[in-house]
C-alpha atoms as a PDB file:
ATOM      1  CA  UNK A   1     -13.442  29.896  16.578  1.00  0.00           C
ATOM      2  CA  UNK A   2     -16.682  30.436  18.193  1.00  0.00           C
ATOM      3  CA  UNK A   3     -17.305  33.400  15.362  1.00  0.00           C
ATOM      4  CA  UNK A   4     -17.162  30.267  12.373  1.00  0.00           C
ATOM      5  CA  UNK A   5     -20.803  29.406  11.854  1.00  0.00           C
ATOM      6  CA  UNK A   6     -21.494  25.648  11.144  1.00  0.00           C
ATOM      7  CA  UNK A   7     -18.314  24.505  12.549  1.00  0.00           C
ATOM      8  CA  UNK A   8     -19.324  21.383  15.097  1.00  0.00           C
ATOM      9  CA  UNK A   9     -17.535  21.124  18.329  1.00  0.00           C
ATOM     10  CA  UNK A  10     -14.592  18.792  18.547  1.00  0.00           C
ATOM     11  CA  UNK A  11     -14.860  14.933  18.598  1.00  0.00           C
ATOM     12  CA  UNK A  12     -12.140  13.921  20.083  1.00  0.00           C
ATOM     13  CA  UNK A  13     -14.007  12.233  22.994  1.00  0.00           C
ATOM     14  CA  UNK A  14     -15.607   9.997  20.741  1.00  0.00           C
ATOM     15  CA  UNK A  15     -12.987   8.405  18.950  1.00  0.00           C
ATOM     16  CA  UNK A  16     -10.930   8.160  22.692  1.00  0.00           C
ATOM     17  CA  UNK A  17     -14.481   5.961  24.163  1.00  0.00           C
ATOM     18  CA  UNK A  18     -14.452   4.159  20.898  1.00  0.00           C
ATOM     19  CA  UNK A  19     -10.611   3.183  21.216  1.00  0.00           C
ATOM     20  CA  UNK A  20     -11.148   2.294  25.008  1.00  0.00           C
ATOM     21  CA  UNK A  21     -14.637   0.056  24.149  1.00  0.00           C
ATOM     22  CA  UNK A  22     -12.468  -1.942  21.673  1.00  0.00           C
ATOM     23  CA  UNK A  23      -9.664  -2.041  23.918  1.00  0.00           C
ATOM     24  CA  UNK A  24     -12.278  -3.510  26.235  1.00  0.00           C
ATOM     25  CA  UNK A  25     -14.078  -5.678  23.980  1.00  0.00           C
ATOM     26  CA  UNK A  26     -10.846  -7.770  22.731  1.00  0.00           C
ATOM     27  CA  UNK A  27      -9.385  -8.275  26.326  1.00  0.00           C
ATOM     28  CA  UNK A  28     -12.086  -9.549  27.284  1.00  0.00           C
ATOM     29  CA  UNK A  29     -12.163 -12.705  24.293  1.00  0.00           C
ATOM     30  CA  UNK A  30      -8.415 -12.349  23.868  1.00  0.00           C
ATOM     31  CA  UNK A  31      -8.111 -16.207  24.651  1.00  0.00           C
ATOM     32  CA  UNK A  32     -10.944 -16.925  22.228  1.00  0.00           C
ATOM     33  CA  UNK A  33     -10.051 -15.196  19.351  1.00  0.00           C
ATOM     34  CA  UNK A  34      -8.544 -17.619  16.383  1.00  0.00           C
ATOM     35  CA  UNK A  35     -10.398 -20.345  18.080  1.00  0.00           C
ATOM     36  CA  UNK A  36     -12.509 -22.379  15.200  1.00  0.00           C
ATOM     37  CA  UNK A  37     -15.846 -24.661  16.227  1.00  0.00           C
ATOM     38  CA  UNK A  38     -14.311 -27.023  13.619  1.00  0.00           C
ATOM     39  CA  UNK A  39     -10.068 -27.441  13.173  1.00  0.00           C
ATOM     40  CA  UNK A  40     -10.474 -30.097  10.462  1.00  0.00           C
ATOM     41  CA  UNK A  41     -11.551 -26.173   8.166  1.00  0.00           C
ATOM     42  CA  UNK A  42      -7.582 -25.033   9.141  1.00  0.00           C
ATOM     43  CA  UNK A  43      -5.562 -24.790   5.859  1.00  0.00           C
ATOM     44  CA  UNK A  44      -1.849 -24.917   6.311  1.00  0.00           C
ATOM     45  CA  UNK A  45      -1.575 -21.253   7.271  1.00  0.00           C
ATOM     46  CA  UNK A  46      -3.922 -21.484   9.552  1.00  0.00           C
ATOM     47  CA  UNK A  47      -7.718 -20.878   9.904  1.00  0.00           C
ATOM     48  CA  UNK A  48      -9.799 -19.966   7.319  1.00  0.00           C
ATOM     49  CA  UNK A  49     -12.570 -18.811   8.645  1.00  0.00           C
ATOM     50  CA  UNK A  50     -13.008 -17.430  12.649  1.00  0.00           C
ATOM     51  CA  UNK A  51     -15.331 -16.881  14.845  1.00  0.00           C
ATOM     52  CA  UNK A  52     -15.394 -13.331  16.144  1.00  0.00           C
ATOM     53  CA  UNK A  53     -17.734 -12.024  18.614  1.00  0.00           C
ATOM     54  CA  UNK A  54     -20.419  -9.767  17.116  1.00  0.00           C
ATOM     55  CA  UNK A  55     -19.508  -7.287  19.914  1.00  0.00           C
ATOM     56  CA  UNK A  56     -16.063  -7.151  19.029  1.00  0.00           C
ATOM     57  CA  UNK A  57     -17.128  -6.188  15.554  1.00  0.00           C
ATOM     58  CA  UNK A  58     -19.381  -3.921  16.600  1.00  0.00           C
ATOM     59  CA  UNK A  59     -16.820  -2.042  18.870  1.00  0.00           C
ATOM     60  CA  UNK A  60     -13.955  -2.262  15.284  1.00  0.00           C
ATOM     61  CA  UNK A  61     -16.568  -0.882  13.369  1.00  0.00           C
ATOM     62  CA  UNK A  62     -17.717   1.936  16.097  1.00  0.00           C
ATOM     63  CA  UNK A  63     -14.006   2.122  16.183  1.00  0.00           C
ATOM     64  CA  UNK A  64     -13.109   3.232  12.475  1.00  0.00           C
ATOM     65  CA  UNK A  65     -16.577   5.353  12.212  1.00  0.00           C
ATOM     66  CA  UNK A  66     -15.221   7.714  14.676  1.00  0.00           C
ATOM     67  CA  UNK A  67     -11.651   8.195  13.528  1.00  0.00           C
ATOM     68  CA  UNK A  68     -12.870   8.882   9.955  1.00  0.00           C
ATOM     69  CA  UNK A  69     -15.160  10.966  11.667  1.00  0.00           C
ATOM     70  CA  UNK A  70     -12.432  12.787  13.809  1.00  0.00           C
ATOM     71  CA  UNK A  71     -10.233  13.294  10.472  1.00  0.00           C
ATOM     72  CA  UNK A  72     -13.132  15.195   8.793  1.00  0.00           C
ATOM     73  CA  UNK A  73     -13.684  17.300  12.115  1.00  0.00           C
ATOM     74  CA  UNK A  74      -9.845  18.035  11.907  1.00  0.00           C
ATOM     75  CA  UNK A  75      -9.777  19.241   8.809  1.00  0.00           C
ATOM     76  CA  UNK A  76     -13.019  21.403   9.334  1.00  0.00           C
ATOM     77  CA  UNK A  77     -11.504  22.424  12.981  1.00  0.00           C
ATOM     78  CA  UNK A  78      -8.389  23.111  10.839  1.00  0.00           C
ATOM     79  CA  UNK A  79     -10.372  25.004   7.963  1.00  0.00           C
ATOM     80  CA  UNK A  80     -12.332  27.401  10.316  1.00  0.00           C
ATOM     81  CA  UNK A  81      -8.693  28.331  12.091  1.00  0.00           C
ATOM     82  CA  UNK A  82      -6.993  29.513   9.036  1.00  0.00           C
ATOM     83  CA  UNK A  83     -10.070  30.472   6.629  1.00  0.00           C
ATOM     84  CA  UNK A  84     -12.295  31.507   9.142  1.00  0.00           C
ATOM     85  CA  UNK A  85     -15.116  28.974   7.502  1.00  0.00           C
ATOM     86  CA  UNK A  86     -16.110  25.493   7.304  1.00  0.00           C
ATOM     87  CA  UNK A  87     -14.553  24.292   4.116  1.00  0.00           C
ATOM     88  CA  UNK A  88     -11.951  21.028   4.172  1.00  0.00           C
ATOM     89  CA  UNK A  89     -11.546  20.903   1.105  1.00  0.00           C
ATOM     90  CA  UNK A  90      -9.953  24.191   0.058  1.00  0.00           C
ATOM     91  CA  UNK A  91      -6.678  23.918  -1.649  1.00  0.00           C
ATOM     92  CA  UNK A  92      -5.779  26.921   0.931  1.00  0.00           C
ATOM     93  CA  UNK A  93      -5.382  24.471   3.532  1.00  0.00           C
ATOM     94  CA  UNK A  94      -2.468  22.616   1.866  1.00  0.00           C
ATOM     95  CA  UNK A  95       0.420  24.328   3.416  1.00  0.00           C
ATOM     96  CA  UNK A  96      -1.197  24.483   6.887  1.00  0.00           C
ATOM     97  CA  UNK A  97      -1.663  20.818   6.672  1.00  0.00           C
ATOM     98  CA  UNK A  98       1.911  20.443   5.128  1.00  0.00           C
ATOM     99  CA  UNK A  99       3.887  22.006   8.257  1.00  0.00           C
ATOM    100  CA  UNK A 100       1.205  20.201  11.114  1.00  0.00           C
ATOM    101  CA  UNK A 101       2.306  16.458   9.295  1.00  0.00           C
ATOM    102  CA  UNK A 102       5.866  18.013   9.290  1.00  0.00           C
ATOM    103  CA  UNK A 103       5.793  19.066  12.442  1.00  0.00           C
ATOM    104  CA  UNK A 104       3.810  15.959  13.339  1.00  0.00           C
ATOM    105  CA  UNK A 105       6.551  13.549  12.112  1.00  0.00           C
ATOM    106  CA  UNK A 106       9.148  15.243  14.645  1.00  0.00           C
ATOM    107  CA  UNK A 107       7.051  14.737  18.076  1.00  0.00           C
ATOM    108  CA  UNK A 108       8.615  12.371  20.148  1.00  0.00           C
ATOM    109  CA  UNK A 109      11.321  11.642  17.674  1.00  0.00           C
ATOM    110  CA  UNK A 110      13.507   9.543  20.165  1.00  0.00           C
ATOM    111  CA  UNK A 111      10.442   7.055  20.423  1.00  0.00           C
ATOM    112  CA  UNK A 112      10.413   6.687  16.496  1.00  0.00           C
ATOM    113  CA  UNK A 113      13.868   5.224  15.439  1.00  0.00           C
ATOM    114  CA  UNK A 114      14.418   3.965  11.201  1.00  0.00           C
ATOM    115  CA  UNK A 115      12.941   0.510  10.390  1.00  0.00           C
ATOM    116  CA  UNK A 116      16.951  -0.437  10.715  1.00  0.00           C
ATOM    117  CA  UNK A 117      17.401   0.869  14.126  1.00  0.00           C
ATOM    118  CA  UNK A 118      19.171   4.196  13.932  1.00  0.00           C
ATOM    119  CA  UNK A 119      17.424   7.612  14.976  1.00  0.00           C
ATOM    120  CA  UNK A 120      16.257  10.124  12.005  1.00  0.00           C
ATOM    121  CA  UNK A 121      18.645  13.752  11.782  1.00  0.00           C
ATOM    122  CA  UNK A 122      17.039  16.371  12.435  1.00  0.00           C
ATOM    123  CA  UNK A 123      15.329  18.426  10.252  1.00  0.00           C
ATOM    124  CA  UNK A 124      17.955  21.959   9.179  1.00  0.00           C
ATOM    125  CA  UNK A 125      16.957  25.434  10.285  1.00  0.00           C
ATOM    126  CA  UNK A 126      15.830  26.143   6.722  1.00  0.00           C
ATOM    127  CA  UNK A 127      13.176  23.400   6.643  1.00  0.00           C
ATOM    128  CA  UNK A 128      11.340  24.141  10.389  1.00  0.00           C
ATOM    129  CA  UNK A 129      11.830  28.076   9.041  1.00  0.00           C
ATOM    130  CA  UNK A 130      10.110  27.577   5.765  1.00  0.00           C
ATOM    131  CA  UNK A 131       7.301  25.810   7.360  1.00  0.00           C
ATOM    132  CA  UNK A 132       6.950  28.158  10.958  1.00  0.00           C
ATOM    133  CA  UNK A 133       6.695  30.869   7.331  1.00  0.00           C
ATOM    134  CA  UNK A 134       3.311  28.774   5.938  1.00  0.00           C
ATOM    135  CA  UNK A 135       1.875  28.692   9.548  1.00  0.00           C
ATOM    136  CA  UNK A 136       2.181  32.097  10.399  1.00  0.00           C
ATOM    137  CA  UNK A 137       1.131  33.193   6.461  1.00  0.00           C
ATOM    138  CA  UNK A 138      -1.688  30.952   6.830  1.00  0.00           C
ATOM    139  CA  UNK A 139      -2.536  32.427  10.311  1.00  0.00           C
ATOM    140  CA  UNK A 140      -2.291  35.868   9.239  1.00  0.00           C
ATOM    141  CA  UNK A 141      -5.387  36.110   6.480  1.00  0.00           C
ATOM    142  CA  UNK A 142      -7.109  35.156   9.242  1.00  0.00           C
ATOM    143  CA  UNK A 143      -5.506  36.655  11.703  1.00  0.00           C
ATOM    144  CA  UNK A 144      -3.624  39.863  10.396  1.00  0.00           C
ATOM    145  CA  UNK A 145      -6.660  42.444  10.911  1.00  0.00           C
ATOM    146  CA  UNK A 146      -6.695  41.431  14.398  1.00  0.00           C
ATOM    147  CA  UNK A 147      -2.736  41.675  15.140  1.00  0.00           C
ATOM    148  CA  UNK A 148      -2.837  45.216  13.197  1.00  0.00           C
ATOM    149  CA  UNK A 149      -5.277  46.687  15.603  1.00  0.00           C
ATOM    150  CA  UNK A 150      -3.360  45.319  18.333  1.00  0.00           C
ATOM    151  CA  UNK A 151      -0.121  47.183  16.886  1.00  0.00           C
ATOM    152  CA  UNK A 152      -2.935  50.256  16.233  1.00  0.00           C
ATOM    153  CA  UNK A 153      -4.031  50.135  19.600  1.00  0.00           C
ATOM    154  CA  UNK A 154      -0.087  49.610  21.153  1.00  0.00           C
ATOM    155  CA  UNK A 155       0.836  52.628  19.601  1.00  0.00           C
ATOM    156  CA  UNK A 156      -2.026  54.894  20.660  1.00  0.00           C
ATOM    157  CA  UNK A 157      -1.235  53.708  24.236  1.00  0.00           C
ATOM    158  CA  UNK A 158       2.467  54.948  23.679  1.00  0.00           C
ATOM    159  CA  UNK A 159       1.012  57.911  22.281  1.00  0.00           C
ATOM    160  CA  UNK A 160      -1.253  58.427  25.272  1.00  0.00           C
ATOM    161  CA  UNK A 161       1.359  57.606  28.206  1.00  0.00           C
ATOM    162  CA  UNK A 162       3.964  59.997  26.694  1.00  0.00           C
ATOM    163  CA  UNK A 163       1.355  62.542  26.995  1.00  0.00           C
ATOM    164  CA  UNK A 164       0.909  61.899  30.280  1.00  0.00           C
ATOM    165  CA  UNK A 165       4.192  61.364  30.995  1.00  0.00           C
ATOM    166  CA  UNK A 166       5.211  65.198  29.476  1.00  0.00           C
ATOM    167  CA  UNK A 167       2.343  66.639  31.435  1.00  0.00           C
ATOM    168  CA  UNK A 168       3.631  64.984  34.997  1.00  0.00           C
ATOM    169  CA  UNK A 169       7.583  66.790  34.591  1.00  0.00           C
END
């Protein structure tokens, strides 16, 4: 995707340090955290009011600054894939983004069981079909030029070698 101008590099190393530094940042006041200077403030349900480190806010907000900012660079990582430019907001990119959160909800589906226990059926033939169909029709405007040389170039090769091949009997 190197050929996309404007498209920035992915993020995904941010949002990982940002998880890990608020991973960090709450183990280390775990025992603290609900802890009021003054209990008399409790209502029934429980505190009112906390005191939370300012670092721990820090690293929440760091936190949610990079995974908003690692949707957008999805969706323009995504964009520059299928439309071969830097636009997330292109009604174009509805079907790609359709089958990857279909395809999405299936990973690891023994790990994800119902709210009530059981495990989800399987999606039919038709429905992975009809979405493998968007991918590779969204793949192809970008694509297609490039795959039709390839054929192009396949065939000339055949061409070539059966030359070749005639000449050597």
């Amino acid at each position: 995707m190197g050929d996309v101008p404007g498209l920035t590099a992915s993020k995904r190393h941010v949002e990982s340090s940002a998880r890990m530094a608020l991973k960090s940042e709450f183990e280390a006041i775990r025992e603290s955290v609900g802890e009021t200077e003054n209990d008399s403030a409790n209502s029934a349900n429980g505190p009112e009011l906390v005191t939370v480190n300012r670092s721990l806010v820090v690293a929440i907000g760091d936190y949610f600054a990079a995974v908003n900012d690692g949707t957008m660079n999805r969706r323009e990582r995504a964009s520059a894939a299928v439309l071969g430019l830097v636009d997330h907001m292109s009604p174009a990119l509805r079907p790609w983004f359709a089958a990857e959160d279909f395809f999405n909800q299936w990973v690891h589906i023994d790990r994800h069981p119902r709210h009530d226990g059981t495990h989800r059926t399987t999606p039919t033939d038709q429905e992975i079909i009809t979405h493998i169909e968007n991918v590779e029709a969204a793949l192809r405007v970008r694509l297609g030029e490039f795959f039709d040389n390839l054929h192009n170039l396949e065939e000339l090769i055949y061409e070539a070698n059966q030359g070749d091949l005639e000449q050597n009997l």
